[in-house]
C-alpha atoms as a PDB file:
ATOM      1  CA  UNK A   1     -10.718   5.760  -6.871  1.00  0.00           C
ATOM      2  CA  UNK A   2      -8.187   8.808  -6.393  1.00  0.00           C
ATOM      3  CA  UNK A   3      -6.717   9.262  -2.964  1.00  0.00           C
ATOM      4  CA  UNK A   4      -6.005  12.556  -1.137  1.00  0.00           C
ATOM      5  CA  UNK A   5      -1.971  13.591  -0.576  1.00  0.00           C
ATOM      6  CA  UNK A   6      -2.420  16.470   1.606  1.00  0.00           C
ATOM      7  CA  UNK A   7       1.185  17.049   1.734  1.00  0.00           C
ATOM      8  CA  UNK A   8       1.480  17.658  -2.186  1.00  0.00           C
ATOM      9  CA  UNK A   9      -2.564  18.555  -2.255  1.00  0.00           C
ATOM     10  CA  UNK A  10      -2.964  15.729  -5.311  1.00  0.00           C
ATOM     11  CA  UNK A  11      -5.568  13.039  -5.643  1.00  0.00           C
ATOM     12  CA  UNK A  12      -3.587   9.557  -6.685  1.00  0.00           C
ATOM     13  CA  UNK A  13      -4.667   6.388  -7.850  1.00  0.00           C
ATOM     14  CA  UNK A  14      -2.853   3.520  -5.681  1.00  0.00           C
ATOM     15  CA  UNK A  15      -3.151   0.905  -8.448  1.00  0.00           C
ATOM     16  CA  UNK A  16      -1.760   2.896 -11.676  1.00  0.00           C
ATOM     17  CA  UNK A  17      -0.289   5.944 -10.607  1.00  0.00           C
ATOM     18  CA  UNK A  18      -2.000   8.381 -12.329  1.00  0.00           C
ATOM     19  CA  UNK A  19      -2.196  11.671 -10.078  1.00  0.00           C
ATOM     20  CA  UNK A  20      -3.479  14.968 -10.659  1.00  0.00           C
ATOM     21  CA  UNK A  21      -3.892  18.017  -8.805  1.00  0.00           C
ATOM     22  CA  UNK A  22      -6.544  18.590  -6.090  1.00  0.00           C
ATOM     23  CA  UNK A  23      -9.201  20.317  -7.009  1.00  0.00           C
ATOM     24  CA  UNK A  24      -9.963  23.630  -4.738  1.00  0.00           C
ATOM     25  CA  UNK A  25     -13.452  24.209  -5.652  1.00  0.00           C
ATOM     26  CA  UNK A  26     -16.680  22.655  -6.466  1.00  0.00           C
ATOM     27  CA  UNK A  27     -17.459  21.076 -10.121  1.00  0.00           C
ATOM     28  CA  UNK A  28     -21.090  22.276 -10.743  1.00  0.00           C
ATOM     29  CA  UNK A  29     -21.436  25.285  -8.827  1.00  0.00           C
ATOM     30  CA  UNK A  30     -17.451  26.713  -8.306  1.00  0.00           C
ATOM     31  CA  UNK A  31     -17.886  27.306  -4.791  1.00  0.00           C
ATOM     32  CA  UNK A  32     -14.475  27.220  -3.190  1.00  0.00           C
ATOM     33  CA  UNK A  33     -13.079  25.760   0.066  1.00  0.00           C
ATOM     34  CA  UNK A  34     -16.257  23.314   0.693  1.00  0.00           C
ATOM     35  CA  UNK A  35     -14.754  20.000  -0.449  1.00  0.00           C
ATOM     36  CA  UNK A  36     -14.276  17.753   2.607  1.00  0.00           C
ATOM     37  CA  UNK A  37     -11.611  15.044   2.393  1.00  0.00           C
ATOM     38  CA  UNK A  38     -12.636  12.054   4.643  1.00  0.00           C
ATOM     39  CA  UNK A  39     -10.549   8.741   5.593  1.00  0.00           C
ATOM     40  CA  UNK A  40      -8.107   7.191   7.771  1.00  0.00           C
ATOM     41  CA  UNK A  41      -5.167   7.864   6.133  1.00  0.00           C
ATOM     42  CA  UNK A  42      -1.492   7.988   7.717  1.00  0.00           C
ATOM     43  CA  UNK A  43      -1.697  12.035   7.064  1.00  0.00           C
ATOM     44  CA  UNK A  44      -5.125  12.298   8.735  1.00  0.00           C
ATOM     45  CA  UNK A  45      -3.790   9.983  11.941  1.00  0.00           C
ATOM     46  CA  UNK A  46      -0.060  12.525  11.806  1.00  0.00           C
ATOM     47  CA  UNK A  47      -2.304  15.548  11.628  1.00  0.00           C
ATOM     48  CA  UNK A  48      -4.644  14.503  14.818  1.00  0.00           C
ATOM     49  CA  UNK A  49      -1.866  13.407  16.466  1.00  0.00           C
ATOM     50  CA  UNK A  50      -0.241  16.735  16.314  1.00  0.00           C
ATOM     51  CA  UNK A  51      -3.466  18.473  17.081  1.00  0.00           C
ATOM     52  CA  UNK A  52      -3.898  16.270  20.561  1.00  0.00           C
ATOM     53  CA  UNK A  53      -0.153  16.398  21.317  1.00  0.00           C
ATOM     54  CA  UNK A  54       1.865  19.327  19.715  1.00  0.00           C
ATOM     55  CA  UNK A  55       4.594  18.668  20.580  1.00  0.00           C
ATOM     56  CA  UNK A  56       4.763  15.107  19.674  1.00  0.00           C
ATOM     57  CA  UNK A  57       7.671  13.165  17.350  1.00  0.00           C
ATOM     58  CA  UNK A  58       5.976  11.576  14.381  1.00  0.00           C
ATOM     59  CA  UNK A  59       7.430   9.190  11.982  1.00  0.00           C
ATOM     60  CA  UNK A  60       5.559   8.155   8.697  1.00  0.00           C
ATOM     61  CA  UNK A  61       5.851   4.657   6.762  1.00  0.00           C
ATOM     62  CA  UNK A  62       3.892   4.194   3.690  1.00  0.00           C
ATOM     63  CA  UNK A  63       4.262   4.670   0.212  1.00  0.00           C
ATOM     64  CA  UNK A  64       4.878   8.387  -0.271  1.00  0.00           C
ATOM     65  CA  UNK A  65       8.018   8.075   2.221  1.00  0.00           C
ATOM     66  CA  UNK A  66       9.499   4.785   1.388  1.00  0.00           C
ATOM     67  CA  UNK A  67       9.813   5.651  -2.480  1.00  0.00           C
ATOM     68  CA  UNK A  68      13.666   6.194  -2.302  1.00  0.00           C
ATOM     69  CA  UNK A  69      16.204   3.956  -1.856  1.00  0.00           C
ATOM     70  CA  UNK A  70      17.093   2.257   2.021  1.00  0.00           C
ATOM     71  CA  UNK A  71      13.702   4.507   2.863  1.00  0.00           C
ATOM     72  CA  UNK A  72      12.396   1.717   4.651  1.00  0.00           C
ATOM     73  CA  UNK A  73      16.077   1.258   6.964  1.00  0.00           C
ATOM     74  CA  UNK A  74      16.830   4.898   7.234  1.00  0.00           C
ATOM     75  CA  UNK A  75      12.969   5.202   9.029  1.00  0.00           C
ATOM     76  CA  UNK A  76      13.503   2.293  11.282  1.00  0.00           C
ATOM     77  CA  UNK A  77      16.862   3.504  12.139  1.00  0.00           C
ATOM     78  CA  UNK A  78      15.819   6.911  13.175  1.00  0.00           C
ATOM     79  CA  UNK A  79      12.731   5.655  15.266  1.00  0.00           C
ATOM     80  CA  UNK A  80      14.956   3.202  16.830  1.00  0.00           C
ATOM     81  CA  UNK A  81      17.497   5.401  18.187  1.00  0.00           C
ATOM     82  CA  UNK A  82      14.130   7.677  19.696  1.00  0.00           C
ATOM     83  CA  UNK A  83      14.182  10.577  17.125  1.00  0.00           C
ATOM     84  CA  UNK A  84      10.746  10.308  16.952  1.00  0.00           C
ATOM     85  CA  UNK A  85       7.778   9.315  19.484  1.00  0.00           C
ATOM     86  CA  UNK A  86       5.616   7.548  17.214  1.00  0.00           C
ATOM     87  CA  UNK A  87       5.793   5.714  14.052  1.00  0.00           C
ATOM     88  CA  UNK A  88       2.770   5.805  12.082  1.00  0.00           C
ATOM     89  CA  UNK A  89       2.346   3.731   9.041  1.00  0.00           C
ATOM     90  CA  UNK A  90       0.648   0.884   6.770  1.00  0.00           C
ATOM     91  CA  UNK A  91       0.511  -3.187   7.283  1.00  0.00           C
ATOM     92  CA  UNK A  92       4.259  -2.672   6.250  1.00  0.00           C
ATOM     93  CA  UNK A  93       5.229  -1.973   9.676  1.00  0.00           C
ATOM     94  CA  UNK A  94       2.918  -4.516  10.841  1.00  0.00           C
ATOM     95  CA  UNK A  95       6.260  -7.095  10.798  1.00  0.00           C
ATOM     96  CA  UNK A  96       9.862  -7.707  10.330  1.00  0.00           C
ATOM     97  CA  UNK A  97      10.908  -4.830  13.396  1.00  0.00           C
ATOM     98  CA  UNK A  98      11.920  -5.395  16.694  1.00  0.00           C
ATOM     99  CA  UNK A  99      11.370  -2.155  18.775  1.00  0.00           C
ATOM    100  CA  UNK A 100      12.178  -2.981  22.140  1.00  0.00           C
ATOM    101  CA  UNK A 101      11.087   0.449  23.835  1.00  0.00           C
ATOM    102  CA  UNK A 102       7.867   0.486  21.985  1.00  0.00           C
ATOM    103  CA  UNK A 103       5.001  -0.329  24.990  1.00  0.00           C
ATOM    104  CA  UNK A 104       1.789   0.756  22.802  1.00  0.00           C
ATOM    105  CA  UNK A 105       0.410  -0.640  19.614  1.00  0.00           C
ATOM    106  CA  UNK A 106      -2.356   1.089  17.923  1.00  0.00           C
ATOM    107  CA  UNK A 107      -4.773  -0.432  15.337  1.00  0.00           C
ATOM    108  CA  UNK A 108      -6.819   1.492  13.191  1.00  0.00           C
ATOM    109  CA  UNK A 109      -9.804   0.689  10.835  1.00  0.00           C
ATOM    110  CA  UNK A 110      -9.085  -3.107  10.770  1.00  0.00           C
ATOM    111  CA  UNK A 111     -12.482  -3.415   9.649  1.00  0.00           C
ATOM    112  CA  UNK A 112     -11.795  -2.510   6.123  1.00  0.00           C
ATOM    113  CA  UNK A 113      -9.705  -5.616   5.391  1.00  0.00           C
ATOM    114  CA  UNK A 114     -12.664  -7.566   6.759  1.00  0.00           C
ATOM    115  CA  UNK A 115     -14.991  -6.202   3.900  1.00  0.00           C
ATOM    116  CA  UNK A 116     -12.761  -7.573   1.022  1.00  0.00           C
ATOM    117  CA  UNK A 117     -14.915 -10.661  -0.300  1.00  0.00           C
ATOM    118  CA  UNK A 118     -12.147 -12.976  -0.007  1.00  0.00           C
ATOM    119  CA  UNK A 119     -12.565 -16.468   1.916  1.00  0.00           C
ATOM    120  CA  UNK A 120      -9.067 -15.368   3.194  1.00  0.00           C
ATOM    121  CA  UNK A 121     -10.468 -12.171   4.742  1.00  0.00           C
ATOM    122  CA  UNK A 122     -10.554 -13.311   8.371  1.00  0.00           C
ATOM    123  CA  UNK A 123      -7.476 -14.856   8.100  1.00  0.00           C
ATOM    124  CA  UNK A 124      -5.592 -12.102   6.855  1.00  0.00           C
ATOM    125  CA  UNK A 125      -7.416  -9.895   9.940  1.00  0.00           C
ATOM    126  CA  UNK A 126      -7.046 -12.374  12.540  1.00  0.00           C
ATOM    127  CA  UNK A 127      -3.015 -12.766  10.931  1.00  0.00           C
ATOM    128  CA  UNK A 128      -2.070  -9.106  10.992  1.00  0.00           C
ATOM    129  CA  UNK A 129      -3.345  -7.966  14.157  1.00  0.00           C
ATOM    130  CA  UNK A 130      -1.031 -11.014  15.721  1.00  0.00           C
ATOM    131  CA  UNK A 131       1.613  -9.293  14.460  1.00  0.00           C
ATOM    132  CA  UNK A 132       0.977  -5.670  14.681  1.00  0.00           C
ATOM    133  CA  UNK A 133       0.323  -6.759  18.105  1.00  0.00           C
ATOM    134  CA  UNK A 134       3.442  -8.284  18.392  1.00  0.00           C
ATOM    135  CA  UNK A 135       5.376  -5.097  18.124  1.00  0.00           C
ATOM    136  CA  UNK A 136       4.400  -4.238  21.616  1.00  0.00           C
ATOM    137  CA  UNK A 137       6.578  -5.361  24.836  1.00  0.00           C
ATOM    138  CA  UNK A 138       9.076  -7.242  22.944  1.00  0.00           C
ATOM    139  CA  UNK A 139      11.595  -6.325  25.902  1.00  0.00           C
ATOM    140  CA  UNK A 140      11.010  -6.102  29.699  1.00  0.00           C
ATOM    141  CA  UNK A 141       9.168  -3.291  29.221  1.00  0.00           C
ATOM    142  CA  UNK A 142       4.890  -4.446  29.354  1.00  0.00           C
ATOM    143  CA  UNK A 143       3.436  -4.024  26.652  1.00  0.00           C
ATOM    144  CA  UNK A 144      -0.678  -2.819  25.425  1.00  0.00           C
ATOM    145  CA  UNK A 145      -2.548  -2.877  22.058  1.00  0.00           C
ATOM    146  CA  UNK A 146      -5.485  -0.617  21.580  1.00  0.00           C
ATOM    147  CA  UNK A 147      -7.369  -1.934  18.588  1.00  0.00           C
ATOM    148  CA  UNK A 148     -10.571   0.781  16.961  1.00  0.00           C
ATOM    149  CA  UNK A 149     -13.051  -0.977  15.250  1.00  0.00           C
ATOM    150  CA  UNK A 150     -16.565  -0.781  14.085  1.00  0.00           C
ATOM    151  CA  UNK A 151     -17.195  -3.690  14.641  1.00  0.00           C
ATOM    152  CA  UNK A 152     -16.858  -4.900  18.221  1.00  0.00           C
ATOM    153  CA  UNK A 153     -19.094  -8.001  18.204  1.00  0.00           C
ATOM    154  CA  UNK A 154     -17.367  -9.410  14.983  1.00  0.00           C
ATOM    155  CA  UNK A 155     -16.404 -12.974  16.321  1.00  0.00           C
ATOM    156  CA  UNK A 156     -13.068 -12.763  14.207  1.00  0.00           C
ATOM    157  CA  UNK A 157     -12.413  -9.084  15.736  1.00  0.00           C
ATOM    158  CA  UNK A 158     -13.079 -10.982  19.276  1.00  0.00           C
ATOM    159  CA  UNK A 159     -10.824 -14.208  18.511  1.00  0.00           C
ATOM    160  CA  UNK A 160      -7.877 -11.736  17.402  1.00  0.00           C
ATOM    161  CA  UNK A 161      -8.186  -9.452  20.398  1.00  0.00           C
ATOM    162  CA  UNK A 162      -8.214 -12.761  22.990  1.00  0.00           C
ATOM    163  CA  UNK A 163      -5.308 -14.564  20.506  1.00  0.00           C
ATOM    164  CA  UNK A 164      -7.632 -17.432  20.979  1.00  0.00           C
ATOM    165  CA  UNK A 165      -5.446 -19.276  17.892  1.00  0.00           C
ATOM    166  CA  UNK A 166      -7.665 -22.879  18.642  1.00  0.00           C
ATOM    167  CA  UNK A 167     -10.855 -21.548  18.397  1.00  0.00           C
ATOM    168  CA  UNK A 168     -10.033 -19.298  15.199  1.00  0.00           C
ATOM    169  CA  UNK A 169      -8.931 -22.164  13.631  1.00  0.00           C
ATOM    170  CA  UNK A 170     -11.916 -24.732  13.959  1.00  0.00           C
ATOM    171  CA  UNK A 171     -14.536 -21.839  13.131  1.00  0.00           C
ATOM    172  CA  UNK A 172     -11.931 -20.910   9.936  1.00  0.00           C
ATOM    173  CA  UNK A 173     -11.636 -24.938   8.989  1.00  0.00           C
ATOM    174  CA  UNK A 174     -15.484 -25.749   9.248  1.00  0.00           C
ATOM    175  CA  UNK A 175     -16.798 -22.722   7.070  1.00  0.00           C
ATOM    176  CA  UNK A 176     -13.858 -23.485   4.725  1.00  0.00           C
ATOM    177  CA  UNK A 177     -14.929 -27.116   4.479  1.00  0.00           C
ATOM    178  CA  UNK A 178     -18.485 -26.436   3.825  1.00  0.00           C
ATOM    179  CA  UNK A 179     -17.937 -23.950   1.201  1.00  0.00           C
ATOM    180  CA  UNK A 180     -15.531 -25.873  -0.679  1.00  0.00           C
ATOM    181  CA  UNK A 181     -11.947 -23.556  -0.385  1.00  0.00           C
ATOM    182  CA  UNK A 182      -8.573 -24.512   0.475  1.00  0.00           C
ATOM    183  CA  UNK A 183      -7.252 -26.884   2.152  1.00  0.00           C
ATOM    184  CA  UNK A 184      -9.841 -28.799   1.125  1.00  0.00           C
ATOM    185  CA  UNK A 185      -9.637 -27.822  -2.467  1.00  0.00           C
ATOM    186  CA  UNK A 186      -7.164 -26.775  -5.140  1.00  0.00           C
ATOM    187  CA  UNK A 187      -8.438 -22.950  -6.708  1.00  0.00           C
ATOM    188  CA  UNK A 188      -7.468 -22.069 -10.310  1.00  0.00           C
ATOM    189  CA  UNK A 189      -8.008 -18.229 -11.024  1.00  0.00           C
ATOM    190  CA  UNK A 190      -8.589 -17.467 -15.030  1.00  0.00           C
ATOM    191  CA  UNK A 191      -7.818 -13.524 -15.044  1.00  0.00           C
ATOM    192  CA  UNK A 192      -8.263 -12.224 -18.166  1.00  0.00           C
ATOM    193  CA  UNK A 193      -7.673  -8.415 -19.655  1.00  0.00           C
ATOM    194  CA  UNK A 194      -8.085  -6.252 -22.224  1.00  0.00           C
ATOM    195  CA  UNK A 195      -8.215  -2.369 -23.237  1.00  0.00           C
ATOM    196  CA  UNK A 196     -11.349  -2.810 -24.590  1.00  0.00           C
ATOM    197  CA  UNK A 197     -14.127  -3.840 -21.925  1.00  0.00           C
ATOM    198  CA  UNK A 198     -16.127  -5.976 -24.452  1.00  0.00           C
ATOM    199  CA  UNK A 199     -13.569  -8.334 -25.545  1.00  0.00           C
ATOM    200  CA  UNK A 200     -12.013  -8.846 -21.685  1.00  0.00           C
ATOM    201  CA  UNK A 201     -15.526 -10.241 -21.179  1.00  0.00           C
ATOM    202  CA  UNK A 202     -15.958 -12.103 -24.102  1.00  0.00           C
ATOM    203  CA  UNK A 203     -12.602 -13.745 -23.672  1.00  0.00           C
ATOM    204  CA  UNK A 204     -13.497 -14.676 -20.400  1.00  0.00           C
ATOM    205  CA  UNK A 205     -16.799 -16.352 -21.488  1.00  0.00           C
ATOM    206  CA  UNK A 206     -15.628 -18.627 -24.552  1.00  0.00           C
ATOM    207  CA  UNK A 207     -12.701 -19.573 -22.047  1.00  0.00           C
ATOM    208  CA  UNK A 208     -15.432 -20.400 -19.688  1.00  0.00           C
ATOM    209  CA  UNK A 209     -17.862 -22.135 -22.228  1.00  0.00           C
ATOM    210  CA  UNK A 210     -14.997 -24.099 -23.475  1.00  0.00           C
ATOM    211  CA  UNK A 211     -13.951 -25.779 -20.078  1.00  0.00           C
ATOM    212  CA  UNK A 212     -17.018 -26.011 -18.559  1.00  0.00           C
ATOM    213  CA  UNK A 213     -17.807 -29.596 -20.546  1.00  0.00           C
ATOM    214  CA  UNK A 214     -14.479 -30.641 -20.655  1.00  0.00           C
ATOM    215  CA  UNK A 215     -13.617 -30.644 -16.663  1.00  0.00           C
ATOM    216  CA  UNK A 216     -13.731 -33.837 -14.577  1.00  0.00           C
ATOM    217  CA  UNK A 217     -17.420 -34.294 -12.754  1.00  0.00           C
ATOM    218  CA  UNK A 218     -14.656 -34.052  -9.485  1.00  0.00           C
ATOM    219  CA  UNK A 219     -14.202 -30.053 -10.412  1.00  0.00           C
ATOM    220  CA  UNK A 220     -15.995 -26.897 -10.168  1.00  0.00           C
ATOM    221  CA  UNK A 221     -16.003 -23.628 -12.310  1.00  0.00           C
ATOM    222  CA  UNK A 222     -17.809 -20.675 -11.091  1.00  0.00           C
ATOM    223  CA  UNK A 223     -19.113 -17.991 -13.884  1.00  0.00           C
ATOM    224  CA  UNK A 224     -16.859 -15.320 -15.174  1.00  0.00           C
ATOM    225  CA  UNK A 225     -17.772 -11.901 -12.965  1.00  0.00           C
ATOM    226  CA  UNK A 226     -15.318  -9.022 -13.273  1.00  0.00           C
ATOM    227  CA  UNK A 227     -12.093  -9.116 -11.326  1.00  0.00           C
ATOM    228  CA  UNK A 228     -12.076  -7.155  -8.012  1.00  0.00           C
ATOM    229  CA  UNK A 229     -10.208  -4.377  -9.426  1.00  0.00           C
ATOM    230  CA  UNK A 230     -12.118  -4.089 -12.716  1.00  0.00           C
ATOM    231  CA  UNK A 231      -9.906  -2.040 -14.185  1.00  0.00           C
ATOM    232  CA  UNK A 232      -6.355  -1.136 -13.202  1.00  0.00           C
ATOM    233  CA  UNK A 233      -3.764   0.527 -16.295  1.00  0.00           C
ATOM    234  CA  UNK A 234      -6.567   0.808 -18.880  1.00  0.00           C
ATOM    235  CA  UNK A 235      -6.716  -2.380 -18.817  1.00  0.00           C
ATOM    236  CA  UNK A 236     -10.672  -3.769 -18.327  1.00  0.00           C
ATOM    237  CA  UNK A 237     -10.629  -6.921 -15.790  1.00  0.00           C
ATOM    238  CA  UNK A 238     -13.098 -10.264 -15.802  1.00  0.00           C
ATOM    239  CA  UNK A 239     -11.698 -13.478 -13.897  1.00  0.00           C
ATOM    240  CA  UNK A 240     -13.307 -17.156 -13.209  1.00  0.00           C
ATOM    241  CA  UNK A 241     -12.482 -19.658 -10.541  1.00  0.00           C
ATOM    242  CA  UNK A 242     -12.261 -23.026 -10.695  1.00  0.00           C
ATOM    243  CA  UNK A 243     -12.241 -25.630  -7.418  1.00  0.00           C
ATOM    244  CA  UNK A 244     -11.058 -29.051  -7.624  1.00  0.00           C
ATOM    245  CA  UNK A 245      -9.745 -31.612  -5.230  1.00  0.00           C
ATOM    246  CA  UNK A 246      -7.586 -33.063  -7.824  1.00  0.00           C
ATOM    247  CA  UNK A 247      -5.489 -30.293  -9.992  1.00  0.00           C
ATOM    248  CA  UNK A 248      -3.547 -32.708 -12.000  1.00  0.00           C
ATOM    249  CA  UNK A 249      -6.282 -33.714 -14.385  1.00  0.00           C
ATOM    250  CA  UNK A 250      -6.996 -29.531 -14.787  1.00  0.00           C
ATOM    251  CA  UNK A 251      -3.562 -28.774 -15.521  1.00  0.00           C
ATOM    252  CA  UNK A 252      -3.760 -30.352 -19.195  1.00  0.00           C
ATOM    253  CA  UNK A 253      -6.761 -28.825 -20.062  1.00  0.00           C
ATOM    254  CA  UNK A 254      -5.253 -24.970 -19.045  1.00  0.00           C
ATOM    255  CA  UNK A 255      -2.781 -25.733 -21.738  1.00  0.00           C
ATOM    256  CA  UNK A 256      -5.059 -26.405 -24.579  1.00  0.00           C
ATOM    257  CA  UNK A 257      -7.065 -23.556 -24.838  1.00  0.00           C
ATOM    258  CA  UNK A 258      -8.489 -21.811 -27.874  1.00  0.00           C
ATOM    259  CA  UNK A 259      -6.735 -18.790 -28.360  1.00  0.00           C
ATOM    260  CA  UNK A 260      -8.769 -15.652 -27.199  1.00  0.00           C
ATOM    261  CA  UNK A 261      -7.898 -11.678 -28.324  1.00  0.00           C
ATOM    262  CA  UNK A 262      -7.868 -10.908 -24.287  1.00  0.00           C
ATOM    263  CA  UNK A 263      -4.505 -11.436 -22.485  1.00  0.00           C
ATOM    264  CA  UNK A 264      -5.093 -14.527 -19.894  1.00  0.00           C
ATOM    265  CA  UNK A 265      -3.150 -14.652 -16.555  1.00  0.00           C
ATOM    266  CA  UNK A 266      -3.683 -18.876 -15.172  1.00  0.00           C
ATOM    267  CA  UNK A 267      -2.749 -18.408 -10.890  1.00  0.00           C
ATOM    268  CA  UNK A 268      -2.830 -22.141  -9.471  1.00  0.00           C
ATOM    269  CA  UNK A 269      -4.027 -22.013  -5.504  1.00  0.00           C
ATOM    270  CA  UNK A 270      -3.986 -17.900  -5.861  1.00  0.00           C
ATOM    271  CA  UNK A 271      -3.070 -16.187  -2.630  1.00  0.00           C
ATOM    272  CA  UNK A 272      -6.462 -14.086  -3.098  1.00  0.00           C
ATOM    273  CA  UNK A 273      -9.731 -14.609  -5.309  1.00  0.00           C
ATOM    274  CA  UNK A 274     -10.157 -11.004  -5.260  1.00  0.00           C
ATOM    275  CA  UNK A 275      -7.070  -8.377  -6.133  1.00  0.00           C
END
């Protein structure tokens, strides 16, 4: 997927870099000007900002202005001595800064992180609105988060919003338990990669067919499936996990495998089963 840089009018991939230039007109029938660009992107959120309140003082974090050197300090220094109104930006600005004049927090499109199929999802939503939120009233000054979401009746979107850190935690811990994922278990992700689609699978396969009767009756491996990003550099992407309680019986079996035409990447207790 290629994302839209109105600024430079390019389409980008996030993952590999590759970029190329926008195109102005349609594919299959060349009409011109009817492409629609849609998203929540920090350009889209500067641009309707501006629209609602011209004269406003934007700031933007993200990756096409934090690409030099001391980026990141020379933008936190300049909205921190008020030469700008508003600092708009990615979950990079979501911690680490201490604004004390800043009285209003935004959130926008937290939903999307809730989609990723990751048993860490919630966490990471329920985690990052805490602090996003906490960049509001640090001072004396009150402070107020407004948080837009699709999804109003989502019980993690609820928990966040009320800070309720008790209850998140005993609905996180019981689903966790029953479906068998940390802290109850040790994970083991198997990522495997290759130029050539056929052989990341196949590598991922015999790795799998080859463990699968040698782990202890106290471990679980799930089938090969390709990796969330399926294909990143060129590269094609297939992955495997494997739960057990106990990792020190797995650890000798990782090092003795057959060796495989794919390059294999072993993450013990991976911070996420999907990227």
């Amino acid at each position: 997927g290629l994302t839209f840089h109105k600024e430079h009018h390019f389409l980008k991939c996030h993952l590999c870099g590759y970029q190329r230039p926008s195109p102005r007109q349609c594919a299959s029938c060349n009409a011109i000007d009817t492409l629609e660009f849609k998203g929540f992107g920090t350009e889209h959120v500067e641009r309707s900002l501006h629209a609602i309140f011209p004269q406003i003082r934007t700031l933007r974090m993200d990756r096409d202005t934090t690409g030099k050197k001391n980026s990141h300090e020379d933008l936190f220094k300049q909205f921190r001595s008020h030469k700008a109104d508003v600092l708009i930006g990615t979950q990079m600005i979501a911690k680490g800064f201490h604004f004390p004049s800043v009285t209003l927090v935004g959130v926008l499109n937290l939903d999307a992180s809730l989609s990723i199929p990751d048993f860490r999802s919630g966490e990471s939503v329920f985690q990052l609105f805490t602090q996003v939120a906490g960049r509001a009233g640090r001072s004396e000054l009150p402070g107020e988060v407004i948080l837009q979401t699709f999804l109003p009746e989502h019980p993690i979107i609820n928990l966040a919003v009320s800070q309720d850190f008790n209850a998140f935690y005993e609905t996180e811990i019981q689903e966790r338990k029953l479906f068998g994922y940390p802290p109850f278990v040790h994970l083991v992700k198997c990522l495997f990669s290759d130029p050539k689609l056929e052989i990341a699978r196949q590598a991922a396969e015999d790795t799998y067919q080859h463990l699968q009767p040698r782990l202890p009756t106290h471990a679980q491996i799930l089938p090969p499936m390709p990796a969330g990003y399926p294909k990143i550099k060129d590269l094609y992407r297939f992955q495997f996990l494997i739960k057990t309680d106990k990792i020190e019986p797995i650890l000798p079996l990782l090092g003795d495998l057959p060796p495989i035409s794919a390059s294999m990447k072993i993450d013990v207790d991976p911070t996420s089963t999907f990227f």
